[in-house]
Protein backbone atom coordinates (compact mmCIF):
# COMPACT_ATOMS: atom_id res chain seq x y z
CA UNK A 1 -103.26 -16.01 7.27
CA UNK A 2 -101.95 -19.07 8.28
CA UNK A 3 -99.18 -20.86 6.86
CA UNK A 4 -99.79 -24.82 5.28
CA UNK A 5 -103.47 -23.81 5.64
CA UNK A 6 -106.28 -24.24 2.72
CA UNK A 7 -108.87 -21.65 2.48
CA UNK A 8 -111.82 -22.10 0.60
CA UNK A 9 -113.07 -19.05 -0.30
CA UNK A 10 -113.32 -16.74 -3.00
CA UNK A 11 -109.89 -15.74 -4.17
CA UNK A 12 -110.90 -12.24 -5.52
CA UNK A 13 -112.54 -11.62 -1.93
CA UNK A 14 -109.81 -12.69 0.05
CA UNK A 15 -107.14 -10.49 -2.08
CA UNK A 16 -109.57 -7.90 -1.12
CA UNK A 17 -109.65 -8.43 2.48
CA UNK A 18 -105.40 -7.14 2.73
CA UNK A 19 -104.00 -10.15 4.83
CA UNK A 20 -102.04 -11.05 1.55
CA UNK A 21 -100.71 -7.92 0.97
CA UNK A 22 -97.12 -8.32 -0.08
CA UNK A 23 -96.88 -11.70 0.53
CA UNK A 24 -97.11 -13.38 -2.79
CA UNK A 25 -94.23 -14.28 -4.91
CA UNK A 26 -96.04 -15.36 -8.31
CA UNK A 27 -99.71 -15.36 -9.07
CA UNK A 28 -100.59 -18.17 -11.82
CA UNK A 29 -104.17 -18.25 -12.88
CA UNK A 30 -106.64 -19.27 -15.56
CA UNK A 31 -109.70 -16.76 -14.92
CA UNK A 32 -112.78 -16.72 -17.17
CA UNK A 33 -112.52 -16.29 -20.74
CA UNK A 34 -114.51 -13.79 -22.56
CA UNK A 35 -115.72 -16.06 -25.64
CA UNK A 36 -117.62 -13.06 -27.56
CA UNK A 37 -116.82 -9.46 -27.93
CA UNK A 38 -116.88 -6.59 -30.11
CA UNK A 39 -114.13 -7.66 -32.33
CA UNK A 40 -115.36 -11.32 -32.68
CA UNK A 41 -115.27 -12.48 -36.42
CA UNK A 42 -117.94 -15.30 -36.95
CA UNK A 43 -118.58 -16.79 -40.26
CA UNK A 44 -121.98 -17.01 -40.42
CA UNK A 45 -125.08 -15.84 -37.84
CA UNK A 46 -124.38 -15.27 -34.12
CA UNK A 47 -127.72 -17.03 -33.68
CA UNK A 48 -126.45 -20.37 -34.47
CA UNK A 49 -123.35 -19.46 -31.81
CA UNK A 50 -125.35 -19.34 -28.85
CA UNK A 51 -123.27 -22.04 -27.56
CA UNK A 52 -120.31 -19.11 -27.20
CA UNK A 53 -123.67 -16.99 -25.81
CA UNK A 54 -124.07 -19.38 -23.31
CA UNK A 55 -120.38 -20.33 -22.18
CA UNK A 56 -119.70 -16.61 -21.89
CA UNK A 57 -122.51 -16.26 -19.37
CA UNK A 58 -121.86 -19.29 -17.44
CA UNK A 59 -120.28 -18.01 -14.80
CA UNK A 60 -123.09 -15.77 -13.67
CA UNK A 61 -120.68 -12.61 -13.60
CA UNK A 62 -118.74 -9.97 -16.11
CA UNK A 63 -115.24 -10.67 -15.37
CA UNK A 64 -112.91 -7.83 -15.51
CA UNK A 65 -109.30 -8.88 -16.22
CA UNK A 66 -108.24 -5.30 -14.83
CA UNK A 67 -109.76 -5.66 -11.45
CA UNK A 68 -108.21 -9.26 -10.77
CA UNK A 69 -104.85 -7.49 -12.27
CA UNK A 70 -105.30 -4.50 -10.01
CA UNK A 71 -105.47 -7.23 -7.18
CA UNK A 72 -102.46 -8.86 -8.23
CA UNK A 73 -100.35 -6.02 -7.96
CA UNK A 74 -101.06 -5.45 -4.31
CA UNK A 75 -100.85 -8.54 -2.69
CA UNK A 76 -97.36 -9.55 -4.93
CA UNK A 77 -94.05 -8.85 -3.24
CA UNK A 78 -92.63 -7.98 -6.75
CA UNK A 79 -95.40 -8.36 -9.78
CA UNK A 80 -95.18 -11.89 -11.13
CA UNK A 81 -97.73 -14.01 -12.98
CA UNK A 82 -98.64 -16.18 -15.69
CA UNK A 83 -102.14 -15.46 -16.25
CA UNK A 84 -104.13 -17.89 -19.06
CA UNK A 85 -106.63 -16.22 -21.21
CA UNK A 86 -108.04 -16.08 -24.78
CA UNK A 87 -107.40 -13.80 -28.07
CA UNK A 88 -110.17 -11.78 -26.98
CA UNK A 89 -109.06 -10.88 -23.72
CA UNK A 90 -105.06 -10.61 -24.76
CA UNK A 91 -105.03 -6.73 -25.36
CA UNK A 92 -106.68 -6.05 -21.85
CA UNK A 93 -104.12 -8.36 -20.02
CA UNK A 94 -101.27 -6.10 -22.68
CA UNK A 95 -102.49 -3.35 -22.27
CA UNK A 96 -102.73 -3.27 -18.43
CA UNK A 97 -98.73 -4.65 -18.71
CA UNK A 98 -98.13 -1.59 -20.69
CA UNK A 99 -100.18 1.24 -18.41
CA UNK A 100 -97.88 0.21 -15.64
CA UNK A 101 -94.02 -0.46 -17.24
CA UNK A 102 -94.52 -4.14 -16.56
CA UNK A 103 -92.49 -6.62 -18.97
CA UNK A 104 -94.79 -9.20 -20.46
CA UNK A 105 -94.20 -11.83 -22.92
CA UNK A 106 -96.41 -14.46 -24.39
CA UNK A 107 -96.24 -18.04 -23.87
CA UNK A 108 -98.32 -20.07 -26.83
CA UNK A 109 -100.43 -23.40 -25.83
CA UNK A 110 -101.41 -24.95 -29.48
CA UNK A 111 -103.87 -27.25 -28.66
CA UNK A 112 -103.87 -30.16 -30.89
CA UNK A 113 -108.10 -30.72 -29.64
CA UNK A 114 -109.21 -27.95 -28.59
CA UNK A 115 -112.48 -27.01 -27.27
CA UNK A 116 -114.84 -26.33 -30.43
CA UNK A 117 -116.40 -23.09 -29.72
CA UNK A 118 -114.26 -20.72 -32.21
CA UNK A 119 -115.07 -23.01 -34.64
């Protein structure tokens, strides 16, 4: 890897391919949100949500908050990040924290406008 040097590439793949391996100081991210899951409350029919259907699939892929964590871990010096997500994905992201004696802490973004799609 080359220093003052973009890459455009897939980040996932290129923490994959080892040349950042202990090299990062803080990892600060906003990966895909997961907009429906098992625990999703909606008033009302899911049919008339296919908006969240939709925006949940957009990205063509699952994404797995573990495997980008997992990631994380080896190419950080010393783990550090601020990772952005939604309720739905929270416990994942705490849990992970938890599995391996990480401190976390929350940091709270109320949005006066918002998106609409929890609404």
């Amino acid at each position: 890897m080359e220093v003052n040097k973009i890459y455009n590439t897939n980040c996932i793949d290129f923490m994959r391919g080892g040349v950042l391996n202990n090299k990062v100081d803080l990892v600060l991210t906003d990966p895909p949100y997961e907009f429906i899951s098992n625990q999703t409350k909606f008033s009302g029919d899911l049919k008339n949500r296919k908006h969240l259907q939709d925006i949940n699939t957009s990205f063509g892929m699952k994404f797995d908050p573990v495997e980008l964590l997992e990631l994380c871990k080896t190419v950080c010096k010393k783990f550090n990040g601020y990772f952005f997500t939604n309720k739905n994905l929270l416990t994942k992201y705490i849990g992970w924290a938890e599995q391996n004696k990480y401190k976390w802490d929350l940091l709270l973004w109320l949005k006066p406008n918002p998106v609409p799609i929890s609404a």
